[in-house]
C-alpha atoms as a PDB file:
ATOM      1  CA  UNK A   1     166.740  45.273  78.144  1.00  0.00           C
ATOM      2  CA  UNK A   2     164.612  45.389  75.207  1.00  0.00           C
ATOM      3  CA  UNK A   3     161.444  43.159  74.137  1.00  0.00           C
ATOM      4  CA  UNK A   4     163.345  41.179  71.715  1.00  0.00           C
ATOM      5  CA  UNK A   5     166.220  39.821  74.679  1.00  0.00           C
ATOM      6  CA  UNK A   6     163.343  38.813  76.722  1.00  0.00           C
ATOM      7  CA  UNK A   7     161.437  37.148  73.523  1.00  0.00           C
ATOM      8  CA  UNK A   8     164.911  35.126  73.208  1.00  0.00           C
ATOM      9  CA  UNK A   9     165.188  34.217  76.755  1.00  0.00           C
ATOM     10  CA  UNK A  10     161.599  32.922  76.856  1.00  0.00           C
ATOM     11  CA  UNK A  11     162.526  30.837  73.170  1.00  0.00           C
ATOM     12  CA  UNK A  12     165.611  29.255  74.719  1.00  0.00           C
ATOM     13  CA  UNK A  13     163.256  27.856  77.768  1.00  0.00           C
ATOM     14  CA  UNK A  14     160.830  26.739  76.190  1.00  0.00           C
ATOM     15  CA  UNK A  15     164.208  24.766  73.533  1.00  0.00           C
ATOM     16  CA  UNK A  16     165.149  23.808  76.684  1.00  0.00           C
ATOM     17  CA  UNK A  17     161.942  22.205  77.925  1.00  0.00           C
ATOM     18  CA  UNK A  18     162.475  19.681  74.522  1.00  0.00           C
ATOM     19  CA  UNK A  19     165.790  19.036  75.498  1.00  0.00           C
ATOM     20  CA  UNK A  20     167.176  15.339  76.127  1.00  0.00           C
ATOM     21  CA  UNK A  21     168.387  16.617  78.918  1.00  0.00           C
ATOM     22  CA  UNK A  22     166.249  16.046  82.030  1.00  0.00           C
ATOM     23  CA  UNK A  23     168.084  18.630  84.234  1.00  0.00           C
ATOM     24  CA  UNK A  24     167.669  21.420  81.358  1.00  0.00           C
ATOM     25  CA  UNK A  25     163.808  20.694  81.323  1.00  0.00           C
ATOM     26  CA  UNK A  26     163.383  20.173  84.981  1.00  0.00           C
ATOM     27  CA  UNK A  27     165.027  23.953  85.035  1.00  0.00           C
ATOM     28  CA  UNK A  28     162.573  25.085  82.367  1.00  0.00           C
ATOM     29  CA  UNK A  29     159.238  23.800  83.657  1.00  0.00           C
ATOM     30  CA  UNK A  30     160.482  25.234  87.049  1.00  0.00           C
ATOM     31  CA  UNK A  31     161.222  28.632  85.385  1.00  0.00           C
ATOM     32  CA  UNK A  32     157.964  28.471  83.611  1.00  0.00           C
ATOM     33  CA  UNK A  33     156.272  28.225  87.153  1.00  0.00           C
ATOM     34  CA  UNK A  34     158.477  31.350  88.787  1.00  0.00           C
ATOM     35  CA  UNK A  35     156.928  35.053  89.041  1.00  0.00           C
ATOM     36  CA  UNK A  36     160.670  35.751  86.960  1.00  0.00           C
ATOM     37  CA  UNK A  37     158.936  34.288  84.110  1.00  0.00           C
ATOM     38  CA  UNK A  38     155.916  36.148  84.309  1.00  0.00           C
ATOM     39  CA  UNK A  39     158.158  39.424  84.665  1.00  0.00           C
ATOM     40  CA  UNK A  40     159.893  38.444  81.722  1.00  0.00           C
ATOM     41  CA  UNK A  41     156.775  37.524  79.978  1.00  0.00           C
ATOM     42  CA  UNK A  42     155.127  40.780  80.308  1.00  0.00           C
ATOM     43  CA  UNK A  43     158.381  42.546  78.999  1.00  0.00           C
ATOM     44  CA  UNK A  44     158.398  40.860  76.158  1.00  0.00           C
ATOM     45  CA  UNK A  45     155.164  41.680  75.527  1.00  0.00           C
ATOM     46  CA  UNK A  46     153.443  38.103  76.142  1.00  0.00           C
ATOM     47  CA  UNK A  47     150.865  36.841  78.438  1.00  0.00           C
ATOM     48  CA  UNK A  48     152.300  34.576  80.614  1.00  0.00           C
ATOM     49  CA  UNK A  49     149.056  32.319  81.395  1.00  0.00           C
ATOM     50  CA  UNK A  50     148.395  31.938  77.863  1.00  0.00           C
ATOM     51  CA  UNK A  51     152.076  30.780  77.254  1.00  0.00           C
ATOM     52  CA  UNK A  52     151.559  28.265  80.759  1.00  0.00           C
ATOM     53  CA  UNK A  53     148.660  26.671  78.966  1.00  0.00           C
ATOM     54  CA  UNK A  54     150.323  26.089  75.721  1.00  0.00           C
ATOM     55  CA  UNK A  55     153.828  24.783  77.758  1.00  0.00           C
ATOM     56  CA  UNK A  56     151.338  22.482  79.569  1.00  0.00           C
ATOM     57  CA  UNK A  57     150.546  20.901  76.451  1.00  0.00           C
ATOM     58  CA  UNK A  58     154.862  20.063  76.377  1.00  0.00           C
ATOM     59  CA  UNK A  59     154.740  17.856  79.925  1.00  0.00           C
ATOM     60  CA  UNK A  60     152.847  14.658  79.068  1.00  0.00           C
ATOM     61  CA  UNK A  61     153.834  15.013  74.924  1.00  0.00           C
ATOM     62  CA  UNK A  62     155.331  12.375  73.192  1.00  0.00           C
ATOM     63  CA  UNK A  63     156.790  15.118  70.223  1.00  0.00           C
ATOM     64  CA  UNK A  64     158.482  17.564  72.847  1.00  0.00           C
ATOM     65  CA  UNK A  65     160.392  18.928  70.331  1.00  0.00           C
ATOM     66  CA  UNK A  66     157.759  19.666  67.730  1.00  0.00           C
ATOM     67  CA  UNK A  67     155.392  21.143  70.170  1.00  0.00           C
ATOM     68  CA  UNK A  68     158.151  23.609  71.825  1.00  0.00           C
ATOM     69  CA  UNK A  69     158.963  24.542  68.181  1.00  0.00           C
ATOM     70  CA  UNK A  70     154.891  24.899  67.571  1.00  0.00           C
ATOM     71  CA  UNK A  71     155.172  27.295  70.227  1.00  0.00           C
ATOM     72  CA  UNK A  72     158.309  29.528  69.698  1.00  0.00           C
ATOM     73  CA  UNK A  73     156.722  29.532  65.571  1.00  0.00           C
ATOM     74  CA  UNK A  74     153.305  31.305  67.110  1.00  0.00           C
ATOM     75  CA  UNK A  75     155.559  33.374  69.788  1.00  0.00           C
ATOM     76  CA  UNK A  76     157.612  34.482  66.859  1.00  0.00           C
ATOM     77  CA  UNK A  77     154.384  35.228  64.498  1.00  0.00           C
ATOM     78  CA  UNK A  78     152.914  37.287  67.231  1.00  0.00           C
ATOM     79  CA  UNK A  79     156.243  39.299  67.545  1.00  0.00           C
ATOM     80  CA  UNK A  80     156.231  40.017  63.269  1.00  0.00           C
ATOM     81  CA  UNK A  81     152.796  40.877  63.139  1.00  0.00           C
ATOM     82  CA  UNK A  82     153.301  43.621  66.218  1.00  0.00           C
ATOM     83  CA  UNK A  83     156.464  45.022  64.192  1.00  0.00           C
ATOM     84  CA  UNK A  84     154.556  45.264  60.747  1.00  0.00           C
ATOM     85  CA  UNK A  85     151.467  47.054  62.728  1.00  0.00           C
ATOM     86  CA  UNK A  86     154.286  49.152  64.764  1.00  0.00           C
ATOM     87  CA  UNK A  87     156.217  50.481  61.435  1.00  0.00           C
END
């Protein structure tokens, strides 16, 4: 699989940890804590404890939804600034 797949599957959990729905961010927040999302983490090229301490941020919040979107807009940053240095 390729950096960007992983990227996307790490976006949609941490949409999913916003969600409404309690199942979809009791799922996330149990994904979050799983050695599959560190794997998936260091694919895409992220460090997984940095990205715990930011999600932590998501538990207690009041503004889910803005924080998770705080977070994929600095994941997705990170990602353009390595393909600008990489090209």
């Amino acid at each position: 699989m390729n950096q960007k797949l992983y990227m996307q599957v790490i976006i949609q959990a941490i949409r999913d940890s916003a969600s409404s729905d309690e199942k979809k961010v009791y799922k996330a927040f149990d994904w979050f804590g799983s050695v599959d999302f560190e794997e998936i983490c260091l694919q895409a090229n992220l460090n997984p404890q940095h990205l715990r301490e930011s999600l932590l941020k998501l538990i207690n919040s009041k503004d889910r939804k803005k924080i998770s979107e705080d977070i994929i807009s600095a994941i997705n940053g990170m990602a353009w600034q390595r393909e600008v240095i990489n090209h």
